[in-house]
Protein backbone atom coordinates (compact mmCIF):
# COMPACT_ATOMS: atom_id res chain seq x y z
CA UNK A 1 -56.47 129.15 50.78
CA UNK A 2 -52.90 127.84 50.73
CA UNK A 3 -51.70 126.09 48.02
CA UNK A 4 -49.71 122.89 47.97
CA UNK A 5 -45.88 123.81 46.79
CA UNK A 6 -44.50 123.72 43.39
CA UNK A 7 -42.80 119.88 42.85
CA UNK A 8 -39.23 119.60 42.20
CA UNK A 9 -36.54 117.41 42.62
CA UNK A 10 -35.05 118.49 46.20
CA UNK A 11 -32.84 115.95 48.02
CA UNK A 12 -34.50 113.17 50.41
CA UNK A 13 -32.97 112.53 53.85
CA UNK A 14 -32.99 108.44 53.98
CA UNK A 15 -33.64 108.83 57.99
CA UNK A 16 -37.24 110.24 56.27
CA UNK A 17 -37.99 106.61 55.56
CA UNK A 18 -37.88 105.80 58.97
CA UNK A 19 -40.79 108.16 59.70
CA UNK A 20 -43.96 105.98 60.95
CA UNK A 21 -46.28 109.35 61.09
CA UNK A 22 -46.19 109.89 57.68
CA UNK A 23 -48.10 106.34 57.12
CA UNK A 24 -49.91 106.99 59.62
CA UNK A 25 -53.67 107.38 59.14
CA UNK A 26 -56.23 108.79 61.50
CA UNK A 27 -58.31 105.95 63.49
CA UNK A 28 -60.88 108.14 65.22
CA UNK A 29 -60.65 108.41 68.94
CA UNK A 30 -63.31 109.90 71.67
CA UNK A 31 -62.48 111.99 74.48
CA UNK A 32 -63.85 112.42 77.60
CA UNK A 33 -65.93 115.43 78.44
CA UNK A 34 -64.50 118.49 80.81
CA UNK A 35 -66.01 116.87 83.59
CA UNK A 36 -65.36 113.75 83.27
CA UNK A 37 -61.37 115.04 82.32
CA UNK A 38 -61.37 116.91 85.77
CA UNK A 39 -60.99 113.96 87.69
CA UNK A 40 -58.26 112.71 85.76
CA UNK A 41 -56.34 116.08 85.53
CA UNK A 42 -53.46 117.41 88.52
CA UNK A 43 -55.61 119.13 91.43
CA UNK A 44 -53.78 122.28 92.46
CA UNK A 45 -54.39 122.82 96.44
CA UNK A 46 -53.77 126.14 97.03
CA UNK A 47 -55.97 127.71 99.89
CA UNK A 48 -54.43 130.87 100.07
CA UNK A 49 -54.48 131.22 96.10
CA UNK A 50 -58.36 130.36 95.32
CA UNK A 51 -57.75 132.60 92.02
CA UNK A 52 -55.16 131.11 90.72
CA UNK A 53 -56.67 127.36 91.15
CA UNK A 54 -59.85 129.30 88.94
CA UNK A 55 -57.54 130.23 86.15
CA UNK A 56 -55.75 126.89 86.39
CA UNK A 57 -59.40 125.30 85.55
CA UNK A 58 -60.40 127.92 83.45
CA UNK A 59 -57.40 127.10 81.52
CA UNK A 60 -58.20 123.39 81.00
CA UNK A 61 -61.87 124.36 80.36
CA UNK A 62 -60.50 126.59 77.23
CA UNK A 63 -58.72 123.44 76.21
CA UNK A 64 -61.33 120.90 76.26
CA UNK A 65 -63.05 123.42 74.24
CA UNK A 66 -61.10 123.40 71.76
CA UNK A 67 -60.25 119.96 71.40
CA UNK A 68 -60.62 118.67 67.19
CA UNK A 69 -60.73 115.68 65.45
CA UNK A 70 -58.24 116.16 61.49
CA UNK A 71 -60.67 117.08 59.08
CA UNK A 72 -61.26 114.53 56.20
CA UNK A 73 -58.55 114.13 53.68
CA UNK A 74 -56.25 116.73 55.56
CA UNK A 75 -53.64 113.84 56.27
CA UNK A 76 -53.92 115.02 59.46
CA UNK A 77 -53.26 111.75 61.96
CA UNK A 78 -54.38 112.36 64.96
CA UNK A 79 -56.66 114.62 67.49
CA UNK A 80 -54.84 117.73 68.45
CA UNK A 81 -55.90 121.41 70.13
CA UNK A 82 -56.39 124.18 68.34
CA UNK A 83 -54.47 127.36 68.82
CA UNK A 84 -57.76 128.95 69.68
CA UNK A 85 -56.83 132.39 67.31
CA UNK A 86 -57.01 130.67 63.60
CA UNK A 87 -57.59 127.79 61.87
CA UNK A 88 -54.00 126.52 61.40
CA UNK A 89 -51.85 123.92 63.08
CA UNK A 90 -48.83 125.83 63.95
CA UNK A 91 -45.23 124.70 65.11
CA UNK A 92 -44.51 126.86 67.59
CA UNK A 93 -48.29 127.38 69.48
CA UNK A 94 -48.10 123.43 69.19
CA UNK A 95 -44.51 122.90 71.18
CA UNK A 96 -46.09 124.76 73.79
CA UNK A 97 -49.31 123.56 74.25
CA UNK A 98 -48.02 120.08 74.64
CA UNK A 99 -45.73 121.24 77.62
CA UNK A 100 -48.69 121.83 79.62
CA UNK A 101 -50.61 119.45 77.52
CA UNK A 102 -48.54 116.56 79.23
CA UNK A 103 -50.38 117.40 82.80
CA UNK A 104 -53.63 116.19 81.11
CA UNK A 105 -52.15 112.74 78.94
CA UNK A 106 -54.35 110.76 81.41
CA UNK A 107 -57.21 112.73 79.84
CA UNK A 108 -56.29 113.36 76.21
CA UNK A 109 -53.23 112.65 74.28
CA UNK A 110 -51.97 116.33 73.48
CA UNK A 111 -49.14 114.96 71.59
CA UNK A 112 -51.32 114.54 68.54
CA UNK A 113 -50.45 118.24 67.70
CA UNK A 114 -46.65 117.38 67.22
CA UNK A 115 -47.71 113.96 65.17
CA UNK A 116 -49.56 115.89 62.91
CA UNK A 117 -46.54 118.05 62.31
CA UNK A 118 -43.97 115.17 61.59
CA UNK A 119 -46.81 113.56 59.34
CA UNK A 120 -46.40 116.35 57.47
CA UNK A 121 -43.08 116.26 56.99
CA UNK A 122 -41.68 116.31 53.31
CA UNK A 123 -38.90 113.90 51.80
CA UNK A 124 -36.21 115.76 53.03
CA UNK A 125 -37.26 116.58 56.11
CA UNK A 126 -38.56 119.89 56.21
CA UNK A 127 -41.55 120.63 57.98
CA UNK A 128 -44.20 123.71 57.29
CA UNK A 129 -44.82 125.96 60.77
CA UNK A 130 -47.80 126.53 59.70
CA UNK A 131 -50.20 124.07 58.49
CA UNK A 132 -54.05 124.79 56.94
CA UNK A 133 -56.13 122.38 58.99
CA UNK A 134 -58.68 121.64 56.53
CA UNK A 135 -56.87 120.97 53.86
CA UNK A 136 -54.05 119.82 55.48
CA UNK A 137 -51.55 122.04 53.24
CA UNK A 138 -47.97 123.37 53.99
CA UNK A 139 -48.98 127.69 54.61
CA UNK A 140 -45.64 128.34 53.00
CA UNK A 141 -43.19 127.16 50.69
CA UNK A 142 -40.20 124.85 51.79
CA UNK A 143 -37.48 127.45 51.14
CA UNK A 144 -39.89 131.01 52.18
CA UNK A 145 -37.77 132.01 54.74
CA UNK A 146 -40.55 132.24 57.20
CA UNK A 147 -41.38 128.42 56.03
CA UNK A 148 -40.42 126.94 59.27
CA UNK A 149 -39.41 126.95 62.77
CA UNK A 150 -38.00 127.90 65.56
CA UNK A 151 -36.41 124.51 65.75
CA UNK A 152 -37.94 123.39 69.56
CA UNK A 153 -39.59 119.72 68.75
CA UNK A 154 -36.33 118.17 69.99
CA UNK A 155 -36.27 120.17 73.11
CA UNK A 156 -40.24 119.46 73.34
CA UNK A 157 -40.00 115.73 72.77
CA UNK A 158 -37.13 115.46 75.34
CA UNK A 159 -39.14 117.34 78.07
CA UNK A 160 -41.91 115.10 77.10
CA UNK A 161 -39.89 111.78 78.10
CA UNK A 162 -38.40 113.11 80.92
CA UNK A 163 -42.25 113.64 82.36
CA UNK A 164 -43.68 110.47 81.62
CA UNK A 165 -40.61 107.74 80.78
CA UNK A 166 -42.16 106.97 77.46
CA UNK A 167 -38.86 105.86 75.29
CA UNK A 168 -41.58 103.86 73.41
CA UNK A 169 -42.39 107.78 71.79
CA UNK A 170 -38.81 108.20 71.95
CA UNK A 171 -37.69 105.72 69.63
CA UNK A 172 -41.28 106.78 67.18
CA UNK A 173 -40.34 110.34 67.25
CA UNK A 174 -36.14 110.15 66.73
CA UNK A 175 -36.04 109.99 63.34
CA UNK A 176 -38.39 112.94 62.11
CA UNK A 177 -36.45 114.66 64.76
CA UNK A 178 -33.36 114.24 63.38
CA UNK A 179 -34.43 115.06 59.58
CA UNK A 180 -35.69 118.08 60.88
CA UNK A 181 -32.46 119.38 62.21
CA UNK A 182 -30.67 118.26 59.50
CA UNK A 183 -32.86 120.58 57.10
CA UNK A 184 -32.41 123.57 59.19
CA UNK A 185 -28.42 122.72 59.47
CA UNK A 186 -28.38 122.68 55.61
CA UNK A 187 -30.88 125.27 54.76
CA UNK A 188 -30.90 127.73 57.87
CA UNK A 189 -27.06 128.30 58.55
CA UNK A 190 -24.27 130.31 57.64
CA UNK A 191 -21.19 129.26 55.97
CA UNK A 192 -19.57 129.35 59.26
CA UNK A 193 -22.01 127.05 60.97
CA UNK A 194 -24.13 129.52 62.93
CA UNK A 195 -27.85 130.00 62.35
CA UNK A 196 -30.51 132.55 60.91
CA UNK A 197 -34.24 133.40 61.41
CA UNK A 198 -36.87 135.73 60.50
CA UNK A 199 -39.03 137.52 63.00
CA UNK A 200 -41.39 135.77 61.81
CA UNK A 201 -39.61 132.27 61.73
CA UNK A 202 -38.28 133.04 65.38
CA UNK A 203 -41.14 133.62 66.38
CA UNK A 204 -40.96 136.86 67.42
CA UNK A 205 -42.21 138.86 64.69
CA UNK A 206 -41.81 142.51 64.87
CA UNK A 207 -38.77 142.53 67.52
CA UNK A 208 -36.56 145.56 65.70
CA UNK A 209 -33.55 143.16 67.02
CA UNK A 210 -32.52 143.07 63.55
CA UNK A 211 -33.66 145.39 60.94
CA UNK A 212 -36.16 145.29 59.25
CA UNK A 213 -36.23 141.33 59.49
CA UNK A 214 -39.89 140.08 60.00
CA UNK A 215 -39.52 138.71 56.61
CA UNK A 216 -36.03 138.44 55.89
CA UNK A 217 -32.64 137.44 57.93
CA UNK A 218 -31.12 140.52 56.64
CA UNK A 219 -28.19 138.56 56.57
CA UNK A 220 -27.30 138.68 60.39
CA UNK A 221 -26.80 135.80 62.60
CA UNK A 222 -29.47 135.34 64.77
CA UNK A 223 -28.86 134.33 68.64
CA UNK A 224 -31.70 131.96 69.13
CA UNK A 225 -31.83 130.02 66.32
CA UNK A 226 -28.29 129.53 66.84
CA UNK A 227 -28.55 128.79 70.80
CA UNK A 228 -31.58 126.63 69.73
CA UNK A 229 -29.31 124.54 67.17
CA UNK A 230 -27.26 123.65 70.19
CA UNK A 231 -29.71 122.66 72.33
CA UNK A 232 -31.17 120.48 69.81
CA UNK A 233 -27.63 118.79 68.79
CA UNK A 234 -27.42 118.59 72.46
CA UNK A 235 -30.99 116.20 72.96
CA UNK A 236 -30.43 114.75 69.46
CA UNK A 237 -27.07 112.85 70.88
CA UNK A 238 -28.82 112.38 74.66
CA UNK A 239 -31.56 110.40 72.29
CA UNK A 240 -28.89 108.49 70.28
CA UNK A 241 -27.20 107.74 73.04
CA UNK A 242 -30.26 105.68 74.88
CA UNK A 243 -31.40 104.36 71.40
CA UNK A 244 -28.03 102.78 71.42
CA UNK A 245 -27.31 104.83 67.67
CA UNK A 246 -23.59 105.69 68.61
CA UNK A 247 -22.82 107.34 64.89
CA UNK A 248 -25.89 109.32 64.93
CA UNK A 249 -24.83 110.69 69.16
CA UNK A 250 -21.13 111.58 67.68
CA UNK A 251 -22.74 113.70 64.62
CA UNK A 252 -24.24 115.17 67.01
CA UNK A 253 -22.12 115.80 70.07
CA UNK A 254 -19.95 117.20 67.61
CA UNK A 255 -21.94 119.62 66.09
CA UNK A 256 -22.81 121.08 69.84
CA UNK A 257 -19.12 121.52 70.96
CA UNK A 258 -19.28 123.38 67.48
CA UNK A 259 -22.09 125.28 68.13
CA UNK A 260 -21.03 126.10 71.81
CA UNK A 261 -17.56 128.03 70.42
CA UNK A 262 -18.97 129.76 67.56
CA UNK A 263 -21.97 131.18 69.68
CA UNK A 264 -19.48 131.74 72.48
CA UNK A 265 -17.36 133.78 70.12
CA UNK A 266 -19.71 135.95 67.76
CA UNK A 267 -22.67 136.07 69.53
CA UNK A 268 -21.49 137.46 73.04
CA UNK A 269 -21.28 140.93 73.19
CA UNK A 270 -18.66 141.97 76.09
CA UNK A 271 -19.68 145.50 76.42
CA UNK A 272 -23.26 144.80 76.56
CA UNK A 273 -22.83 141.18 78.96
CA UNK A 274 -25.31 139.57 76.95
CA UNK A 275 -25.69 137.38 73.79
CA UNK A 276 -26.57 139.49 70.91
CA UNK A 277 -27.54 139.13 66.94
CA UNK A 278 -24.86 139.75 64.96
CA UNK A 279 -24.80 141.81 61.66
CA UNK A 280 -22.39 140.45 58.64
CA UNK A 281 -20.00 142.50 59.68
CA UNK A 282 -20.05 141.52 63.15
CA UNK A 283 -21.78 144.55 64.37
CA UNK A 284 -24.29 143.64 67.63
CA UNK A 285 -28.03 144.32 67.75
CA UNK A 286 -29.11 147.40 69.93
CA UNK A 287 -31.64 145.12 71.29
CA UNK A 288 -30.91 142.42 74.31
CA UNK A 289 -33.88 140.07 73.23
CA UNK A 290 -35.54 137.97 75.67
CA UNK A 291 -34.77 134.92 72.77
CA UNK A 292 -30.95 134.80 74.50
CA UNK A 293 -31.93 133.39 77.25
CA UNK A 294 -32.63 129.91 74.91
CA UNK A 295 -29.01 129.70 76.54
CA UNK A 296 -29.78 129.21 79.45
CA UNK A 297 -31.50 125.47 78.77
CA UNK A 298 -28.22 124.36 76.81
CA UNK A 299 -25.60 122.68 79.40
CA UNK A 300 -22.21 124.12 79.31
CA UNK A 301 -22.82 126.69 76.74
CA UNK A 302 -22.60 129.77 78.99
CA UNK A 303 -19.14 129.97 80.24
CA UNK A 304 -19.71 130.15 84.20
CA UNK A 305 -16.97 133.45 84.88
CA UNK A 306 -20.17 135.26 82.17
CA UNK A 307 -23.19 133.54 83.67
CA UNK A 308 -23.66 135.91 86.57
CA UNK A 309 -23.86 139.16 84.39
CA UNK A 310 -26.19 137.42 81.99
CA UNK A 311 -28.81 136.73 84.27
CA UNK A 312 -28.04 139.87 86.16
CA UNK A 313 -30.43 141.81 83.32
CA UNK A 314 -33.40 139.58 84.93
CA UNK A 315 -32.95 141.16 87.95
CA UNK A 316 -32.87 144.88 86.91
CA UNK A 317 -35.43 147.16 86.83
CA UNK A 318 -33.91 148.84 83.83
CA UNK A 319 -33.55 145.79 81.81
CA UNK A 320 -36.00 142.85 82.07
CA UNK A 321 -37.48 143.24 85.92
CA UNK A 322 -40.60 145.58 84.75
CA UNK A 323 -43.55 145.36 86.98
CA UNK A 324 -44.87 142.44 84.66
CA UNK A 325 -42.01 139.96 84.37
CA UNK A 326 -40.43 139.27 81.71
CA UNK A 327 -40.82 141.92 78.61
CA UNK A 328 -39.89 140.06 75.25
CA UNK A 329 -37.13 143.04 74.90
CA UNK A 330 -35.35 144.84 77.76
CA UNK A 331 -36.58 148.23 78.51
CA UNK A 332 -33.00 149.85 77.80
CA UNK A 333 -33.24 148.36 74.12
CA UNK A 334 -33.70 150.14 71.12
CA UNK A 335 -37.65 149.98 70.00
CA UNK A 336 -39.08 149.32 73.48
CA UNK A 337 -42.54 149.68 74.08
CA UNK A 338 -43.28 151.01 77.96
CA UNK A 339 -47.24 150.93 76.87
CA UNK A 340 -48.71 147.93 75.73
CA UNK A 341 -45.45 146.05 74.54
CA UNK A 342 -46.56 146.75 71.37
CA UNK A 343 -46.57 142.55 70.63
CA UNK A 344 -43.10 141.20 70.68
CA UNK A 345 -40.95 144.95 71.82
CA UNK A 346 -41.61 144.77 75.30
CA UNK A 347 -45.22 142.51 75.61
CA UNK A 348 -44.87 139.83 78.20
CA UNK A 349 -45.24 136.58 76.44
CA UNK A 350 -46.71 133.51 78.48
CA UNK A 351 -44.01 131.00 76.36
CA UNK A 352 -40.99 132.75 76.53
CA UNK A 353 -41.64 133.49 79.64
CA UNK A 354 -42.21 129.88 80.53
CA UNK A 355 -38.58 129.17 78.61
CA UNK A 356 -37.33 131.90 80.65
CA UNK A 357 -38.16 129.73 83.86
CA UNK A 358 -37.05 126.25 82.29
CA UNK A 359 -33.40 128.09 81.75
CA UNK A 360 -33.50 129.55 85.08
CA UNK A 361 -34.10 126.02 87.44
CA UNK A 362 -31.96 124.50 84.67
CA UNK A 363 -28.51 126.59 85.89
CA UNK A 364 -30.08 126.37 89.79
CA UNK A 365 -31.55 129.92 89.87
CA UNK A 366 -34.76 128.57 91.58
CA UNK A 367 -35.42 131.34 94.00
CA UNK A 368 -35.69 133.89 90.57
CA UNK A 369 -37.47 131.19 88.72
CA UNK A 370 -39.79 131.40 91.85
CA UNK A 371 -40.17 134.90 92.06
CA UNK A 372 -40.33 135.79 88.56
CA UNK A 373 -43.14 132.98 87.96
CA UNK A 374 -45.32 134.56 91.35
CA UNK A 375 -45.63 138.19 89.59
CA UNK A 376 -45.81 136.68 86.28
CA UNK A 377 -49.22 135.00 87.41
CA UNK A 378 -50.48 137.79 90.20
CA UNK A 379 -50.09 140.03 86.98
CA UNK A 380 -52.17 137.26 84.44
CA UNK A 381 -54.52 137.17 87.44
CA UNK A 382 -55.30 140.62 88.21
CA UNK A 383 -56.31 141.16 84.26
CA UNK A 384 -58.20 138.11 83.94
CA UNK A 385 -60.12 139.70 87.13
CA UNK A 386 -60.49 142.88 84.75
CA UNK A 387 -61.52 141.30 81.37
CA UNK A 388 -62.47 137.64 82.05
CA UNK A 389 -60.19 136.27 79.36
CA UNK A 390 -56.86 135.35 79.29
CA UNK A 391 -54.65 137.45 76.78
CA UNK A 392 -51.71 136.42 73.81
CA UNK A 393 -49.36 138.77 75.42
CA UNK A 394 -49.40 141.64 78.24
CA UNK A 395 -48.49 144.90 78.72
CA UNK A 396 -44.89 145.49 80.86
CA UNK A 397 -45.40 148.13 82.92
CA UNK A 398 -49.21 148.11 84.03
CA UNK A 399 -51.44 144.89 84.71
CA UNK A 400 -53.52 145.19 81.17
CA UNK A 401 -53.29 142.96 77.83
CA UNK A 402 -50.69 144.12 75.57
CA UNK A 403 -51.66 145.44 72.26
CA UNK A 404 -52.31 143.63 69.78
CA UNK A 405 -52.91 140.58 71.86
CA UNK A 406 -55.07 137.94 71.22
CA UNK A 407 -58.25 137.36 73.49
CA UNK A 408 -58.16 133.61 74.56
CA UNK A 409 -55.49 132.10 72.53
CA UNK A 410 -55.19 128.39 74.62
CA UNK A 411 -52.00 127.29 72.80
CA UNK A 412 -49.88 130.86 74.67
CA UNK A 413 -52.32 130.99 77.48
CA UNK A 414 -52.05 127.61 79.02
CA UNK A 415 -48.79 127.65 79.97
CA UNK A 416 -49.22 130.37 82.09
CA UNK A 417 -52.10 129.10 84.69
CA UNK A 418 -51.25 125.11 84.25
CA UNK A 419 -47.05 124.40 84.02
CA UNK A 420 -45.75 127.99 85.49
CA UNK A 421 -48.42 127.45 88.24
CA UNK A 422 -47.58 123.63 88.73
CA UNK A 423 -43.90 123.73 88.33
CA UNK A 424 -42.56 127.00 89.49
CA UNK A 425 -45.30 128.39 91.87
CA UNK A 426 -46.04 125.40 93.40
CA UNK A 427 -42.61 124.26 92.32
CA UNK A 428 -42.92 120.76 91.53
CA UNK A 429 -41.44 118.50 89.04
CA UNK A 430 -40.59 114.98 87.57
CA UNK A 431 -37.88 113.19 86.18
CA UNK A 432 -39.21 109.68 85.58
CA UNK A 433 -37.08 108.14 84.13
CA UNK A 434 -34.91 108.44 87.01
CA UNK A 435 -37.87 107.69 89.32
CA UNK A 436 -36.85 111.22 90.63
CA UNK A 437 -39.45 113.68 91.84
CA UNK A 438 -38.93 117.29 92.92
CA UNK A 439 -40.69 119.76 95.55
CA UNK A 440 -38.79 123.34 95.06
CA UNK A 441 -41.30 124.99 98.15
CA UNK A 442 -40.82 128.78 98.20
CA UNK A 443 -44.69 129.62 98.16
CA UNK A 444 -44.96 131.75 101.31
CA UNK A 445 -48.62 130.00 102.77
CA UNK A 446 -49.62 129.44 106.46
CA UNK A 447 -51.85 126.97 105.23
CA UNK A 448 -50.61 123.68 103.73
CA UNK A 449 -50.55 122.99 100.06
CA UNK A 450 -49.07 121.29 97.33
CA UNK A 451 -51.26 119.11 94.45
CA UNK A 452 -53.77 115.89 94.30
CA UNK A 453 -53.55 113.40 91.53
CA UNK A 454 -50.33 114.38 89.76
CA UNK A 455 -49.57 112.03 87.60
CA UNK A 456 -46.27 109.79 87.43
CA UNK A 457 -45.10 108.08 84.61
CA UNK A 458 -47.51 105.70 82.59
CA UNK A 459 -50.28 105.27 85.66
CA UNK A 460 -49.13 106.55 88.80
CA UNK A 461 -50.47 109.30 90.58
CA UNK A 462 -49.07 111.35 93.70
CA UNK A 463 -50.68 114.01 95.97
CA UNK A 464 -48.30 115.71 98.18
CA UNK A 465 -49.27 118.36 100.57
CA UNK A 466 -47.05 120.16 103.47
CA UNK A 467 -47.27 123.42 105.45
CA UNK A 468 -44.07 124.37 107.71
CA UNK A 469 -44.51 121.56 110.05
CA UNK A 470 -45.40 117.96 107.84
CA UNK A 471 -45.15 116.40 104.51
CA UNK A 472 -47.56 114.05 103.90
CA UNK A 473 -47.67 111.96 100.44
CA UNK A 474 -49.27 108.95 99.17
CA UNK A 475 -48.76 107.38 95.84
CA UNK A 476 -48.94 104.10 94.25
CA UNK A 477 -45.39 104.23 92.82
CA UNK A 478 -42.16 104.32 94.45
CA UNK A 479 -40.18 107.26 93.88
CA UNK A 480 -37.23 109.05 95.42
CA UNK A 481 -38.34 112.69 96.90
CA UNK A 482 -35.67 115.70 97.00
CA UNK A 483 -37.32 118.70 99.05
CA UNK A 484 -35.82 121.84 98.76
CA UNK A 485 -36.67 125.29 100.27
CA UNK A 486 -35.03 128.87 100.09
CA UNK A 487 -32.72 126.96 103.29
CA UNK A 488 -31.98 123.50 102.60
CA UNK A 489 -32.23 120.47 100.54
CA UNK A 490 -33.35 116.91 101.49
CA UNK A 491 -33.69 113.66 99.82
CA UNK A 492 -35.65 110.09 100.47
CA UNK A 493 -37.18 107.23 99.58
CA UNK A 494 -40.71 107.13 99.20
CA UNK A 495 -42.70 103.65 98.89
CA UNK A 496 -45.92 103.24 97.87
CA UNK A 497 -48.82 103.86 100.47
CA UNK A 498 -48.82 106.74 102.33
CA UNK A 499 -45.83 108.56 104.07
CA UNK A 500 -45.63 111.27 106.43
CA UNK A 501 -42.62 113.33 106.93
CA UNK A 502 -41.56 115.96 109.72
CA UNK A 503 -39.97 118.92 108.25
CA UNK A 504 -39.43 121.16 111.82
């Protein structure tokens, strides 16, 4: 049983104060069964792909399943999913499950994981990754350094408003947002402003990227954390910016153009084309780590003239393109495992995977995203034929569960089945806010498909269907459309109603 942390005088961040979760109490809320969820919940249509439309609901079955209410006197504040594995809210299962979580908001608020995180969050704004849920105690001390990360929320949150246009949770969630990256800027960087992890605190425990590190930083810089600094300077000032906070957007607009020279400098490793650890004395990692590619959702850190060669790696069969796309380490590193993956050195890993994809349609690379995401889910389909469960992670080089792997672990598993399926096999995707929706169709189907009931915004829905010949939509919300396939691109307004659209 953890025990709550020794008390001493640390420094408060006065942003803290601003934190509504953290007097926040829990005001019990029902939810709806799994079949009375299904008709509120995105209907794949997918003739030609009957299994993958059974995983998709398999997935959201698993889910509803393990759906909780915060035990009493946890100080827990709202209903969240478990990770399905143990009985512990943790930071990084939780930014994941709400990223296919948000495909079901009609149905069940899945945010409640990361409000039970910034309830948690101490004076200064740190914040445990890993959290007891019954007794609603921080699993690790505040300066362990495997206490916390990697540091995602921001990069959750912002996805999270871009789906639904809710700058109502925008303007709730800013501030424990911001203490949180100021912690990790004062307690998880380097003199010269980059970042360190843990394999453990990455996230990716027993990756031999750096030494012996699964418990320690070793003192090397660490490429993710650092890439994932950036990223999160870089939504920190988008935020500012529409909550009208002007000082708060140049802290942090600054601290990105920082962040994009010093990674840009120390972490790239010519020789190799790809971003690297770092040692102290500036020695690379013999590992290219599947956690560069963080880089890739981070616009304008990766100079365009070494773009190209970075994602080249995906595309090799002697780096990342295995016959299971993609291993958490490329197969020419150092400490690859060509068997089971052996966890994180080499096992294919539904999340990073799914960031992997994100990065990909974020620098236009939306045939790869395409094609990577198809084998990714034949390959989670063929096993689930095999063993009936969904697995943690999978083996590279043979459609099997890696080893270890956990059997039916929701909070990696849904990803896989629900947002890869929805966003890069069927390829569609939202930015509300804009009143922008987007149809990337590169599934190769005689038959038409596409998805019913998709949900846009606060209470519209959409179900758009084509095959080669017509479109055919009908929504209650006005949106504008941009169609693209592997030959062209096309945009229009849609009205409410019904509209039918010839593609020949």
């Amino acid at each position: 049983m953890p025990q709550p942390h020794p008390k001493f005088e640390r420094p408060s961040d006065p942003i803290v104060a601003q934190n509504q979760f953290r007097q926040q109490t829990y005001a019990p809320q029902a939810w709806p069964s799994f079949a009375e969820a299904q008709v509120r919940l995105p209907q794949p249509i997918l003739p030609e792909h009957e299994a993958w439309v059974g995983l998709y609901w398999r997935a959201w079955e698993l889910a509803w399943g393990n759906l909780h209410q915060p035990a009493p006197d946890s100080g827990l504040v709202a209903n969240f999913l478990g990770a399905g594995t143990e009985s512990f809210l943790f930071m990084w299962d939780s930014a994941f499950m709400s990223q296919f979580g948000l495909y079901g908001r009609r149905a069940f608020d899945f945010t409640g994981n990361l409000d039970n995180l910034y309830a948690k969050q101490h004076d200064d704004g740190f914040i445990c990754r890993q959290i007891d849920l019954a007794s609603g105690q921080d699993f690790f001390y505040p300066f362990d350094p495997n206490g916390t990360g990697p540091n995602i929320l921001a990069w959750t949150e912002w996805r999270q408003y871009r789906y639904t246009g809710d700058d109502g949770r925008l303007e709730k969630v800013f501030p424990p947002l911001v203490a949180y990256h100021r912690w990790c800027q004062a307690h998880r960087s380097w003199p010269n402003g980059l970042y360190w992890a843990t394999g453990h605190s990455s996230g990716l425990s027993n990756q031999p990227r750096v030494p012996n590190s699964s418990l320690h930083h070793r003192h090397w810089t660490w490429v993710d954390a650092s890439m994932q600094a950036a990223l999160s300077s870089l939504i920190l000032a988008q935020m500012a910016t529409l909550l009208k906070q002007s000082d708060l957007a140049n802290e942090f607009e600054a601290e990105h153009t920082r962040l994009i020279g010093l990674i840009n400098k120390h972490h790239w490793n010519e020789a190799a084309q790809f971003y690297q650890d770092v040692d102290a004395d500036g020695r690379f990692s013999q590992v290219k780590s599947v956690a560069a590619y963080w880089g890739l959702l981070d616009t304008g850190l990766i100079p365009e003239k070494r773009l190209e060669q970075f994602v080249q790696a995906l595309r090799e069969n002697w780096a990342f393109k295995l016959p299971h796309r993609v291993p958490s380490q490329s197969s020419d590193s150092e400490g690859y495992n060509y068997d089971s993956g052996n966890y994180w050195r080499g096992g294919v890993w539904p999340a990073t995977n799914f960031m992997v994809l994100r990065g990909l349609r974020h620098i236009g690379q939306r045939g790869l995203a395409h094609e990577i995401a198809v084998n990714h889910l034949t390959n989670v389909a063929q096993v689930y034929d095999e063993t009936g469960a969904f697995w943690e992670n999978y083996a590279p080089e043979t459609a099997a569960p890696g080893d270890p792997a956990a059997e039916n672990p929701i909070g990696m598993a849904g990803v896989s089945p629900i947002a890869i399926l929805l966003e890069d096999v069927i390829g569609l995707s939202v930015d509300w806010p804009q009143r922008r929706v987007f149809w990337d169709r590169r599934l190769v189907s005689e038959r038409p498909y596409g998805v019913e009931n998709y949900p846009l915004g606060s209470s519209g829905t959409l179900t758009i269907v084509a095959d080669a010949q017509k479109l055919t939509l009908t929504t209650d919300v006005p949106f504008t459309l941009t169609l693209r396939d592997a030959h062209q691109s096309m945009q229009t307004a849609v009205p409410s109603g019904t509209t039918e659209i010839d593609l020949e």
